[in-house]
N, C-alpha and C. Protein backbone atom coordinates (compact mmCIF):
# COMPACT_ATOMS: atom_id res chain seq x y z
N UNK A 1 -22.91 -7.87 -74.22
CA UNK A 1 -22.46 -9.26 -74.31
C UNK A 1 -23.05 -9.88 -75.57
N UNK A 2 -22.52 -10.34 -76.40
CA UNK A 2 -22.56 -11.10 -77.48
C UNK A 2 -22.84 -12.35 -77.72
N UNK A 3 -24.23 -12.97 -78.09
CA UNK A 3 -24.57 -14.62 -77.51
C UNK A 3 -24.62 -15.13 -78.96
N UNK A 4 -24.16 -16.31 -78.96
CA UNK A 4 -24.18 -17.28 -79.81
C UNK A 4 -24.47 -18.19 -80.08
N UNK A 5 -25.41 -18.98 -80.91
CA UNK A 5 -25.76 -20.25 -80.78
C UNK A 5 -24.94 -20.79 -81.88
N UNK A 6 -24.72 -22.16 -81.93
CA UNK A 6 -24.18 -22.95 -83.01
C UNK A 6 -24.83 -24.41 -82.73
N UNK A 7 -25.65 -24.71 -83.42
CA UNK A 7 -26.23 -26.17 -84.07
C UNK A 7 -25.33 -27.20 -84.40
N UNK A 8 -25.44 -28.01 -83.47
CA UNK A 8 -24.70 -29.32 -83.77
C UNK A 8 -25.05 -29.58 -85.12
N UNK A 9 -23.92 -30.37 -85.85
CA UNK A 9 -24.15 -30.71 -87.21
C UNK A 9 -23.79 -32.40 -86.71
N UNK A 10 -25.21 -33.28 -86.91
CA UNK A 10 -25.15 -34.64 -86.38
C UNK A 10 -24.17 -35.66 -87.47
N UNK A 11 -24.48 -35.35 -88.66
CA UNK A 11 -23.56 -36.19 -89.30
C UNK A 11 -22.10 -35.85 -89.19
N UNK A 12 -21.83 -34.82 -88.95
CA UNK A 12 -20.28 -34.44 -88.66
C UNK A 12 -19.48 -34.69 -86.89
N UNK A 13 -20.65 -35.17 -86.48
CA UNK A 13 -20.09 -35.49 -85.00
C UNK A 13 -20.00 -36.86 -84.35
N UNK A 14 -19.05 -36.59 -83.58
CA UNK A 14 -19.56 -38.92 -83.00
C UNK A 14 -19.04 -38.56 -81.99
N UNK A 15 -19.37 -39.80 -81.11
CA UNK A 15 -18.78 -40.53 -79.85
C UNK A 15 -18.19 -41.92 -79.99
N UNK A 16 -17.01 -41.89 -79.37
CA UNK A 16 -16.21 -43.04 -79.63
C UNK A 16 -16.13 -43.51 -78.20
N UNK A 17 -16.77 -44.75 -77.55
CA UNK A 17 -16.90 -45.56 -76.51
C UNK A 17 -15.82 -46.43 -76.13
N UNK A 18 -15.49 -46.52 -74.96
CA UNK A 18 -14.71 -47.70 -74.66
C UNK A 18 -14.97 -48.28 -73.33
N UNK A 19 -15.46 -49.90 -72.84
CA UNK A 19 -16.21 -50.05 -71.64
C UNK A 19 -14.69 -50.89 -71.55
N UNK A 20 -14.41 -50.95 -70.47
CA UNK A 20 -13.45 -52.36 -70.17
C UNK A 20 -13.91 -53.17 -69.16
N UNK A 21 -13.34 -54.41 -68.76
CA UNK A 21 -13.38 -55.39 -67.99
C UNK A 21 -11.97 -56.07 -67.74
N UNK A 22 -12.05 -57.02 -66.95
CA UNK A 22 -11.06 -57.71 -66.79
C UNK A 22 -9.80 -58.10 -67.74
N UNK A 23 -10.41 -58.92 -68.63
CA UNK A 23 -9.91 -59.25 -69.59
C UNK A 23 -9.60 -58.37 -70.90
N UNK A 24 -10.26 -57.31 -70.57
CA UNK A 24 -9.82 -56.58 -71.58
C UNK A 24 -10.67 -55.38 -71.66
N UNK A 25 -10.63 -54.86 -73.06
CA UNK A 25 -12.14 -53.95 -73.49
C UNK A 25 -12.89 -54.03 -74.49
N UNK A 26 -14.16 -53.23 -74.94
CA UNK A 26 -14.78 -52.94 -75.49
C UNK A 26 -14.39 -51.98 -76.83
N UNK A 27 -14.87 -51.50 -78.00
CA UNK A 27 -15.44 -50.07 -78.04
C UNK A 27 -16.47 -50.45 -79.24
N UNK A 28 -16.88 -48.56 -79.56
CA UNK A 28 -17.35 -48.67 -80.76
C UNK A 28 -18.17 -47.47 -80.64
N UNK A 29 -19.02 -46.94 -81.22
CA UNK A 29 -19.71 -45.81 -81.84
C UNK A 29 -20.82 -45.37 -81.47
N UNK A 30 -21.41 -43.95 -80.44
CA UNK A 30 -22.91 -43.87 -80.73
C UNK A 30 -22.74 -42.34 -80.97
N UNK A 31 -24.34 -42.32 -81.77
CA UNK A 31 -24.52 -40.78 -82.76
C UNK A 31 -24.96 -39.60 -81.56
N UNK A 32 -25.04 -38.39 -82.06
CA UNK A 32 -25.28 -37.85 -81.61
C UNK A 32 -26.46 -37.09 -82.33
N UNK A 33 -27.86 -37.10 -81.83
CA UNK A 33 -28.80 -36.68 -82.55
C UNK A 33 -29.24 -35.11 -83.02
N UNK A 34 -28.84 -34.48 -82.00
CA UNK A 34 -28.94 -32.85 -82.16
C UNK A 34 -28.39 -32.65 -80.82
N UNK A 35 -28.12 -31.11 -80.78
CA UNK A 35 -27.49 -30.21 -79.86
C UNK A 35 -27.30 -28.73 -79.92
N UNK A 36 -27.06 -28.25 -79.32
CA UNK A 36 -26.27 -26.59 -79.43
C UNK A 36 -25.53 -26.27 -78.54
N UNK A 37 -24.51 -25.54 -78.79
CA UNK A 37 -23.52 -25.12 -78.22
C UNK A 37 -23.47 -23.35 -77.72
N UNK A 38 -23.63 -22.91 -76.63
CA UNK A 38 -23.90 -21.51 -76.81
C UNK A 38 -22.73 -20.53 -76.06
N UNK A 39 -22.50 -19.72 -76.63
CA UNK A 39 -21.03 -18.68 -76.58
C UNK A 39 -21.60 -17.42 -76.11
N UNK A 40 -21.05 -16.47 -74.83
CA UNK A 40 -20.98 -15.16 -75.05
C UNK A 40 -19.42 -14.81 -74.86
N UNK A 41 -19.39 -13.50 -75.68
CA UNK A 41 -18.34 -12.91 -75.73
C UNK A 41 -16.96 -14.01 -76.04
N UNK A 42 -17.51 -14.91 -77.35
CA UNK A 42 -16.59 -15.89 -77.75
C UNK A 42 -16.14 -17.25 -76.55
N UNK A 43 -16.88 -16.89 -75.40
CA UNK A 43 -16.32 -18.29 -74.83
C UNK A 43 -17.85 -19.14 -74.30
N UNK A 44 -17.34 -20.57 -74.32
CA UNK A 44 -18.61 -21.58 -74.15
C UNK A 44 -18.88 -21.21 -73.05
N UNK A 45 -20.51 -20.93 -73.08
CA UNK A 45 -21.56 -20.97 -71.46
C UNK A 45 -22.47 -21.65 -71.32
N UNK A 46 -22.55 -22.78 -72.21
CA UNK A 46 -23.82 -23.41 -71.87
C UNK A 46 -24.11 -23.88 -73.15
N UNK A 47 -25.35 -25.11 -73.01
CA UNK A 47 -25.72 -25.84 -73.98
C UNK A 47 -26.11 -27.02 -73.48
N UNK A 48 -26.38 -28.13 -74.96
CA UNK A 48 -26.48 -29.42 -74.42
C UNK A 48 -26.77 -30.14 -75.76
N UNK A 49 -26.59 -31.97 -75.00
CA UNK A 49 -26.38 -32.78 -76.66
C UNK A 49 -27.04 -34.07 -76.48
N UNK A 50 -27.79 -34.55 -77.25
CA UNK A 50 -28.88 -35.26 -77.34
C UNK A 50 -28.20 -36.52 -77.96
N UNK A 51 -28.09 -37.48 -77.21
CA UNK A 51 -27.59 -38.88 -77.65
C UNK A 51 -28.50 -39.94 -78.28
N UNK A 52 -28.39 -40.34 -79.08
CA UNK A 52 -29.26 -41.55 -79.85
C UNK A 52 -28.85 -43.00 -79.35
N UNK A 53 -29.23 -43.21 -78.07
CA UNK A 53 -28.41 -44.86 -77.50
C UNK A 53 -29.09 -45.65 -78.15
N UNK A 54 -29.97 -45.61 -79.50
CA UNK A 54 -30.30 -46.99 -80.52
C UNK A 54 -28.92 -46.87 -80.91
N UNK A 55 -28.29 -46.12 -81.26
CA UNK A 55 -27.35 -45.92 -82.15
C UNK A 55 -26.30 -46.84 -82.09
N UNK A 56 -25.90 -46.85 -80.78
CA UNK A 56 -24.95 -47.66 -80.11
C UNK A 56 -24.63 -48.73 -81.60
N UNK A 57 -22.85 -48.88 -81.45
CA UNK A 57 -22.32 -49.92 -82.27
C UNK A 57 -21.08 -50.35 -81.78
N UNK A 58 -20.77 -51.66 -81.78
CA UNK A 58 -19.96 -52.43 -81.46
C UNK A 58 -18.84 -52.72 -82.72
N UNK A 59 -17.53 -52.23 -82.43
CA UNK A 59 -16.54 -52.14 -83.65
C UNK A 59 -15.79 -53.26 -83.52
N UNK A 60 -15.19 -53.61 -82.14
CA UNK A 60 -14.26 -54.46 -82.14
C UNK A 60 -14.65 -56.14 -81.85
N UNK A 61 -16.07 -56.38 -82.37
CA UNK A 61 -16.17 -57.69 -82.26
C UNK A 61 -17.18 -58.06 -83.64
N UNK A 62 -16.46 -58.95 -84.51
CA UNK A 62 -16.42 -58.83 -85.84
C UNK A 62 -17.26 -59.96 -85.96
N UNK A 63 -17.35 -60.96 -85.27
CA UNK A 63 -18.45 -61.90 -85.77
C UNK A 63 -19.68 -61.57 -85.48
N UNK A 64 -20.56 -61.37 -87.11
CA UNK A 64 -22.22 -60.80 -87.04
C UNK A 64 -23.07 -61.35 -85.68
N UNK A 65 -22.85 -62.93 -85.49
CA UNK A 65 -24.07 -63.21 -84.42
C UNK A 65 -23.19 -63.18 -83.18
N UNK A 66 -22.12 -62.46 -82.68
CA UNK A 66 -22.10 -62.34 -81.59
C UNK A 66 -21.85 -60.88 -81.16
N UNK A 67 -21.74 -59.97 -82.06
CA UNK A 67 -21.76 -58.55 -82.46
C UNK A 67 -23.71 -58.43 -82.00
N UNK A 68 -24.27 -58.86 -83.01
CA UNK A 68 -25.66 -58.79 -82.33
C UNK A 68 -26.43 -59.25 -81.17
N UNK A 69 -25.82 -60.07 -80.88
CA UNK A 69 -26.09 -60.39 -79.17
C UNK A 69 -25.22 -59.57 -78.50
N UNK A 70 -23.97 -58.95 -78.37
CA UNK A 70 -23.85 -57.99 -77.52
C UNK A 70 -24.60 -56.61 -77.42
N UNK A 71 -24.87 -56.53 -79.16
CA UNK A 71 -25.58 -55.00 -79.38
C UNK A 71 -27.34 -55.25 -78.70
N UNK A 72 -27.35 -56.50 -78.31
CA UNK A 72 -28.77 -56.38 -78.09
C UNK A 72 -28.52 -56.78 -76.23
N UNK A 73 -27.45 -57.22 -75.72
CA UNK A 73 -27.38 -56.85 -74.29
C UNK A 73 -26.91 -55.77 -73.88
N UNK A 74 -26.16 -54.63 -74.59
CA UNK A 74 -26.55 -53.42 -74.56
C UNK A 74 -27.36 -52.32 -74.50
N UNK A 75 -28.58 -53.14 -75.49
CA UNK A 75 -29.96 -52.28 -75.55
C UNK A 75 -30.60 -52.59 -74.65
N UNK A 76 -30.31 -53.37 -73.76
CA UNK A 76 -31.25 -54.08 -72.49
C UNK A 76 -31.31 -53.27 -71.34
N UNK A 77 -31.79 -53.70 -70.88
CA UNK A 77 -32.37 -52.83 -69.41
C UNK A 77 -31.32 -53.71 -68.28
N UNK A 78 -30.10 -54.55 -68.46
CA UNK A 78 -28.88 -54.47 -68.19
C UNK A 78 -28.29 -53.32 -67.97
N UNK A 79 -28.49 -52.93 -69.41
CA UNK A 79 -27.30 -51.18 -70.06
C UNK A 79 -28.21 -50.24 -69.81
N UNK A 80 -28.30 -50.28 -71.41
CA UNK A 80 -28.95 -49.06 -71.83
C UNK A 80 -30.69 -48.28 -71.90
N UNK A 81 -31.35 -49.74 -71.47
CA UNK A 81 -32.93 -49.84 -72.16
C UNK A 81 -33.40 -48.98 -72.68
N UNK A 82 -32.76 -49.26 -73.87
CA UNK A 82 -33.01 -48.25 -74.81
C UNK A 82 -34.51 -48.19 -75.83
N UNK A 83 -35.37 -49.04 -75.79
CA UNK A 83 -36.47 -48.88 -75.83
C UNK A 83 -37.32 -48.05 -75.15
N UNK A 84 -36.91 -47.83 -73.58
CA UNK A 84 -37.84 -47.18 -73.06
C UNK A 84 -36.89 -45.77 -72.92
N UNK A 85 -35.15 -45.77 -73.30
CA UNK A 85 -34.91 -44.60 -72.85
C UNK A 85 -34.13 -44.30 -74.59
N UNK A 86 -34.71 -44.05 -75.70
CA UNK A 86 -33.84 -43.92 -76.73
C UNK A 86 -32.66 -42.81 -76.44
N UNK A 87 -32.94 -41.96 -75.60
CA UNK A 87 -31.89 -41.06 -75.95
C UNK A 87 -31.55 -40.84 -74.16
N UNK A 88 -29.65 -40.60 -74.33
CA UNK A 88 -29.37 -39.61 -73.34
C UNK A 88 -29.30 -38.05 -73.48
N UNK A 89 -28.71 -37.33 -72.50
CA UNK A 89 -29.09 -35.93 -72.86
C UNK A 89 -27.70 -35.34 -71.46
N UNK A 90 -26.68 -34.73 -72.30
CA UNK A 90 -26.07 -33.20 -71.20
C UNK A 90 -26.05 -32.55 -71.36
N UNK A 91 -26.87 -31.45 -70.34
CA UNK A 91 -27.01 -30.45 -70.11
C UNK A 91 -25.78 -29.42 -69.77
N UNK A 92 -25.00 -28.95 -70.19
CA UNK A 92 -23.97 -27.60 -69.79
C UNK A 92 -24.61 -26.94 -68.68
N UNK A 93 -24.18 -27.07 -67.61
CA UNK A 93 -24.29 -26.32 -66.47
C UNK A 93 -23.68 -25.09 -66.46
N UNK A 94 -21.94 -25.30 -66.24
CA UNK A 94 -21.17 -24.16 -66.13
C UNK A 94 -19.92 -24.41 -66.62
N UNK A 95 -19.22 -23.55 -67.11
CA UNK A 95 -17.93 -23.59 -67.69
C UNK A 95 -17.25 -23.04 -67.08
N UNK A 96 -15.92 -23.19 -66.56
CA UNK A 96 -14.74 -22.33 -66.25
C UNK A 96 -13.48 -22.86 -66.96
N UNK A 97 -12.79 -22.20 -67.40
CA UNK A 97 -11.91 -21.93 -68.58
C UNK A 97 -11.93 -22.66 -69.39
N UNK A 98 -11.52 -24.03 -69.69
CA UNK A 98 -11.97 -25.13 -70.44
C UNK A 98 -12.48 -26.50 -69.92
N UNK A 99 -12.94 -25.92 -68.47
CA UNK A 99 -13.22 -27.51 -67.69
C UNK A 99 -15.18 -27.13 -67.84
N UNK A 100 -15.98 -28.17 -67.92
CA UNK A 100 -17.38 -28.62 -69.02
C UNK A 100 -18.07 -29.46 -67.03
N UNK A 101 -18.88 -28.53 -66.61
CA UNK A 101 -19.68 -29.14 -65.31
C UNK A 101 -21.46 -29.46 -66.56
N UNK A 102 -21.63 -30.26 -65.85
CA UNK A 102 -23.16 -30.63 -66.49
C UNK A 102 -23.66 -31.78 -65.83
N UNK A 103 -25.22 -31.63 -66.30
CA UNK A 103 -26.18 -33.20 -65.47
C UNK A 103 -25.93 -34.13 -67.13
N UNK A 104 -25.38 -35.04 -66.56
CA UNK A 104 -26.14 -35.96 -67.38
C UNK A 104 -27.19 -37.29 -67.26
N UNK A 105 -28.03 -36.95 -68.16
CA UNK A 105 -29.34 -38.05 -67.84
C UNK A 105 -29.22 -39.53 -68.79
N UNK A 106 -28.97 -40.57 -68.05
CA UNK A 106 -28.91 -41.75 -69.08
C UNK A 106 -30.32 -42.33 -68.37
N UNK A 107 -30.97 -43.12 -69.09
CA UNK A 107 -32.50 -44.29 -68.53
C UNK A 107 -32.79 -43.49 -67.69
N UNK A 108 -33.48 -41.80 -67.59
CA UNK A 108 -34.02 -41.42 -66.90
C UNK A 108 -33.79 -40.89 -65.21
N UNK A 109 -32.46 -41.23 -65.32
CA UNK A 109 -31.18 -40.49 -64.26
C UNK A 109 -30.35 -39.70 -64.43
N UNK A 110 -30.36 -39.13 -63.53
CA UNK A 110 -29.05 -37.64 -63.61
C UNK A 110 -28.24 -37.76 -62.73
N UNK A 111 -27.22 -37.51 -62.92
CA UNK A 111 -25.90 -36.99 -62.29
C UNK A 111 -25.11 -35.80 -62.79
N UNK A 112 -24.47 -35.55 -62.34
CA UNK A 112 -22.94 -34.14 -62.42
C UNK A 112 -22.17 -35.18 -63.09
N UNK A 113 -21.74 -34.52 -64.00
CA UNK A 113 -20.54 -34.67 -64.64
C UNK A 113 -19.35 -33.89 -64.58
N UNK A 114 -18.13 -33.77 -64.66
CA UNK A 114 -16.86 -32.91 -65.46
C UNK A 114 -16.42 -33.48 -66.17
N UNK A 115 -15.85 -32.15 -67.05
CA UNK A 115 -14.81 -33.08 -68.07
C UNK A 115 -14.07 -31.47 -68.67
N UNK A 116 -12.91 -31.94 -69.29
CA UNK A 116 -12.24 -30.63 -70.34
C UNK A 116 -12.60 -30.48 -71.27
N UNK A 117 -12.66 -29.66 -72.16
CA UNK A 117 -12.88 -29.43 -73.56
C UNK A 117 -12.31 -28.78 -74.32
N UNK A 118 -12.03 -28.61 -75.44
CA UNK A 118 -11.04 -28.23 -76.35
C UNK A 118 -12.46 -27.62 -77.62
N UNK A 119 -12.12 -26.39 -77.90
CA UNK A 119 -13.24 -25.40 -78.55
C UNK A 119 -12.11 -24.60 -79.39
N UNK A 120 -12.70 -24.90 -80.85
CA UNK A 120 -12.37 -23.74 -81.84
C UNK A 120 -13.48 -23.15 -82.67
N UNK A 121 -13.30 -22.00 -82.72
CA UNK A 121 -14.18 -21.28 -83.74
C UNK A 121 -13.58 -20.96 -85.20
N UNK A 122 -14.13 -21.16 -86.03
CA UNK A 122 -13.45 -20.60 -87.54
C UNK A 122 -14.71 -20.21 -88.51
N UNK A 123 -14.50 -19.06 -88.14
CA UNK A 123 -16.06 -18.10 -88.98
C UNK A 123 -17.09 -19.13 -88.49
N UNK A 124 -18.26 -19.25 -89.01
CA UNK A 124 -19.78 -19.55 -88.19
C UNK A 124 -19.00 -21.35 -87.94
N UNK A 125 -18.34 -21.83 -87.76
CA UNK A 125 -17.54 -23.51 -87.52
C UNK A 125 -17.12 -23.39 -86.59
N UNK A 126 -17.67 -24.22 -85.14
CA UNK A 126 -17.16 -24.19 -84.37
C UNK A 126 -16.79 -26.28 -84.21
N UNK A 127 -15.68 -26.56 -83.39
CA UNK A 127 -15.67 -27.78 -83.71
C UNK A 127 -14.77 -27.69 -81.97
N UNK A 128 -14.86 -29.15 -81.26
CA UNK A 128 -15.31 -29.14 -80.00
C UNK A 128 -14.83 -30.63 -79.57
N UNK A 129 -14.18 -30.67 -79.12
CA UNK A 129 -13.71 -32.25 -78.26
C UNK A 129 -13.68 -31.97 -77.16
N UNK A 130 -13.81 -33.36 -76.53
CA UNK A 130 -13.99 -33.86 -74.67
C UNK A 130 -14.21 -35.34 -74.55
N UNK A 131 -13.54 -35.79 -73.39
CA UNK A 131 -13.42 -36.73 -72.69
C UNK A 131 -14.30 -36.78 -71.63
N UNK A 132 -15.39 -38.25 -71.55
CA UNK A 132 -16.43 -38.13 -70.31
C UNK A 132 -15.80 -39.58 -69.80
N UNK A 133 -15.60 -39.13 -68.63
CA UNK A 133 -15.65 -40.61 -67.87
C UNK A 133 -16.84 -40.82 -67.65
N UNK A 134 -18.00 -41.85 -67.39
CA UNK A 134 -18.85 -42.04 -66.76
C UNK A 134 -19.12 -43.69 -65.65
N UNK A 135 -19.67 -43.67 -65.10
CA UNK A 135 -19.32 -44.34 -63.78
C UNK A 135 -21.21 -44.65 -64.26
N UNK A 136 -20.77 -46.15 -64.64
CA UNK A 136 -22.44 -46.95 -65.45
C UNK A 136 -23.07 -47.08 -63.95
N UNK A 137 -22.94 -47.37 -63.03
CA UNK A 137 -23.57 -47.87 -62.31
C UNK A 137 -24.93 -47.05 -61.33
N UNK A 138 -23.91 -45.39 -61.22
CA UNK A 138 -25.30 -44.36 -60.92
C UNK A 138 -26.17 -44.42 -61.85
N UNK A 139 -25.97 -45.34 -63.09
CA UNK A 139 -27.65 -45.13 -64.09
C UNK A 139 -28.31 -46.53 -63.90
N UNK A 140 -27.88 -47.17 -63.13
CA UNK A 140 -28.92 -48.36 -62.95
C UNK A 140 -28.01 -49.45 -63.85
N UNK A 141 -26.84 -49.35 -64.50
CA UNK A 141 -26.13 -50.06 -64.97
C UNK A 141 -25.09 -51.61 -63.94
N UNK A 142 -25.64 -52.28 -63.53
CA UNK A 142 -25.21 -53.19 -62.72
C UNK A 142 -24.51 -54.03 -62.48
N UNK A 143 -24.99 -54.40 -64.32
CA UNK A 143 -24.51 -56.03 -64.69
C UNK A 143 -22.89 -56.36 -64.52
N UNK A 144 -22.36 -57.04 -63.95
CA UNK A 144 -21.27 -57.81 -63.48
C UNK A 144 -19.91 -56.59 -62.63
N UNK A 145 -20.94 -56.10 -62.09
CA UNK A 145 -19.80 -54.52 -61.19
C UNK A 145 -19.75 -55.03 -59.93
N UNK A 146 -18.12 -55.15 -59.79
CA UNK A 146 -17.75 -55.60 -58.17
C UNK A 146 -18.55 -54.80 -57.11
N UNK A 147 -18.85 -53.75 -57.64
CA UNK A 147 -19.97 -52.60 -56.37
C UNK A 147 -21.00 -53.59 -56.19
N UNK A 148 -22.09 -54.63 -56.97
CA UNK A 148 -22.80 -54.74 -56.18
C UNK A 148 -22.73 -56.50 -56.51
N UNK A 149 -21.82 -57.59 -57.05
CA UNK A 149 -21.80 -58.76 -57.22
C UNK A 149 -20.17 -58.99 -57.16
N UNK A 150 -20.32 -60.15 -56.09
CA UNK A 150 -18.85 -60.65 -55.79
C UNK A 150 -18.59 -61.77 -56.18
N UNK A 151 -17.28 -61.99 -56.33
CA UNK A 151 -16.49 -63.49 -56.91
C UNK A 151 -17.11 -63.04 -58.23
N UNK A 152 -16.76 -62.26 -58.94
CA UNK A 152 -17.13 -62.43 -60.20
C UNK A 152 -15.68 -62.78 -61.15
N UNK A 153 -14.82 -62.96 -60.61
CA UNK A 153 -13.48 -63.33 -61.13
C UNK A 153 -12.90 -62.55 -62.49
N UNK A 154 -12.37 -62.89 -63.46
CA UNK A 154 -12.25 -62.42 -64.30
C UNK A 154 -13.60 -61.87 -65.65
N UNK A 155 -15.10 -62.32 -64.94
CA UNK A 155 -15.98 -61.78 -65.78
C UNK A 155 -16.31 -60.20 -65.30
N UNK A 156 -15.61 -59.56 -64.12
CA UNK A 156 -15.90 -58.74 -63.85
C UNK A 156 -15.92 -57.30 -64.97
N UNK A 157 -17.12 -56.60 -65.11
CA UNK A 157 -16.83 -55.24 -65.95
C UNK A 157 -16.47 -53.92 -64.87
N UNK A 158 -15.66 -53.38 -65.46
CA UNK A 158 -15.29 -52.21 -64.60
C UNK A 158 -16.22 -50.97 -64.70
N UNK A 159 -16.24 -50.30 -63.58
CA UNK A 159 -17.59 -49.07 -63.49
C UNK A 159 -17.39 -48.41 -64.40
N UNK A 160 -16.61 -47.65 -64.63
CA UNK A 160 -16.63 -46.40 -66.13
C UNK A 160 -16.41 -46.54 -66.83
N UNK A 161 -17.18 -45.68 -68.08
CA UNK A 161 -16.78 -46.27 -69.11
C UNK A 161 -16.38 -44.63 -70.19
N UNK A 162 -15.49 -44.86 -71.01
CA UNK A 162 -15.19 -43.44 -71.53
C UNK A 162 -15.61 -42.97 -72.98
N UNK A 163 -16.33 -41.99 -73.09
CA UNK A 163 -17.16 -40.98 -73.87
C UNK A 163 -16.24 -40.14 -75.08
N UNK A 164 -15.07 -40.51 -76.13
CA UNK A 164 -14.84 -39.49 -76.72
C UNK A 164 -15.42 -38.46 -77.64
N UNK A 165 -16.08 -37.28 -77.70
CA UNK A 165 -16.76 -36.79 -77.57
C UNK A 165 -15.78 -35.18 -79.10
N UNK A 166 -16.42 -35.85 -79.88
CA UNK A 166 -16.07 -34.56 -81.32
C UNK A 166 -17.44 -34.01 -82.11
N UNK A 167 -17.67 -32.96 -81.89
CA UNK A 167 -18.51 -32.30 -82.31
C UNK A 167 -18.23 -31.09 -83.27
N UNK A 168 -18.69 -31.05 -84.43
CA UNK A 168 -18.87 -30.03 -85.09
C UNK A 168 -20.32 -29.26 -84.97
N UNK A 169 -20.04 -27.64 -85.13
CA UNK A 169 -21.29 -26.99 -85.24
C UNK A 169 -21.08 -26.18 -85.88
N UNK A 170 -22.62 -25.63 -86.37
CA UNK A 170 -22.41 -24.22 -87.20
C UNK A 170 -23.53 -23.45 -86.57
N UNK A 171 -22.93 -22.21 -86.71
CA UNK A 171 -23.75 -21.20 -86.03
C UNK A 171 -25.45 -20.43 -86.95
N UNK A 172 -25.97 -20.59 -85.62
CA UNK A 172 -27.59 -20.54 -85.89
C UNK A 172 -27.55 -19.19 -86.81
């Protein structure tokens, strides 16, 4: 059996966010700090990818001082508390054909994840997309979720929020 590692290449990779609510949605950008991706016999078995939640950026709201007050009720222990938790982290559990099982840990919690993935190799380049739903509220994420505050009317935010997920790597 033939094992492979390939090194996330951080400047060549992102996550593209989108939270919604009532009225509408969110998005915008967080990095991905390091990772690896590991292959036998050419197909993904495992790995994992190290999120930078300072990183977090807000695209679609263009005025500076209210762009920074959201980016900073994001960093809060609302969201993300990202002071005490700079980074998330998923772990690759198990793969079967192109469907991606893993824990992921946000503020020091884990859960199971799934998701699909889409994997090419081209000589030591491997490059890698996926879709994460995640459901904020198993991480201690609370703030304005009909699960645990009612009559919230149209300020309500909806539980998941979605992860697009492009990674480039090159092999170790």
């Amino acid at each position: 059996m033939k094992t492979q590692k390939f090194e996330i290449v951080s400047t060549q990779s992102n996550i593209d966010w989108v939270g919604r609510k009532v009225t509408g949605a969110h998005n915008g950008t967080i990095d991905i700090k390091k990772g690896e991706l590991v292959f036998n016999d050419g197909k993904l078995t495992g790995g994992n990818v190290v999120i930078d939640t300072t990183s977090i950026k807000i695209l679609d709201v263009t005025d500076p001082a209210t762009n920074a007050q959201f980016g900073g009720h994001l960093a809060s222990d609302d969201f993300f508390s990202i002071e005490k938790y700079p980074e998330a982290i998923l772990n690759i559990t198990e793969v079967l054909d192109n469907h991606v099982e893993g824990d992921l840990t946000i503020k020091g919690i884990t859960h199971p994840v799934g998701f699909d993935i889409t994997t090419n190799v081209s000589g030591d380049i491997l490059t890698a997309t996926g879709k994460v739903v995640v459901d904020r509220t198993l991480y201690n994420m609370k703030f304005r979720s009909g699960n645990f505050f009612k009559d919230l009317g149209d300020t309500l935010i909806y539980n998941d929020f979605d992860l697009d997920v492009s990674v480039t790597a090159k092999a170790a």
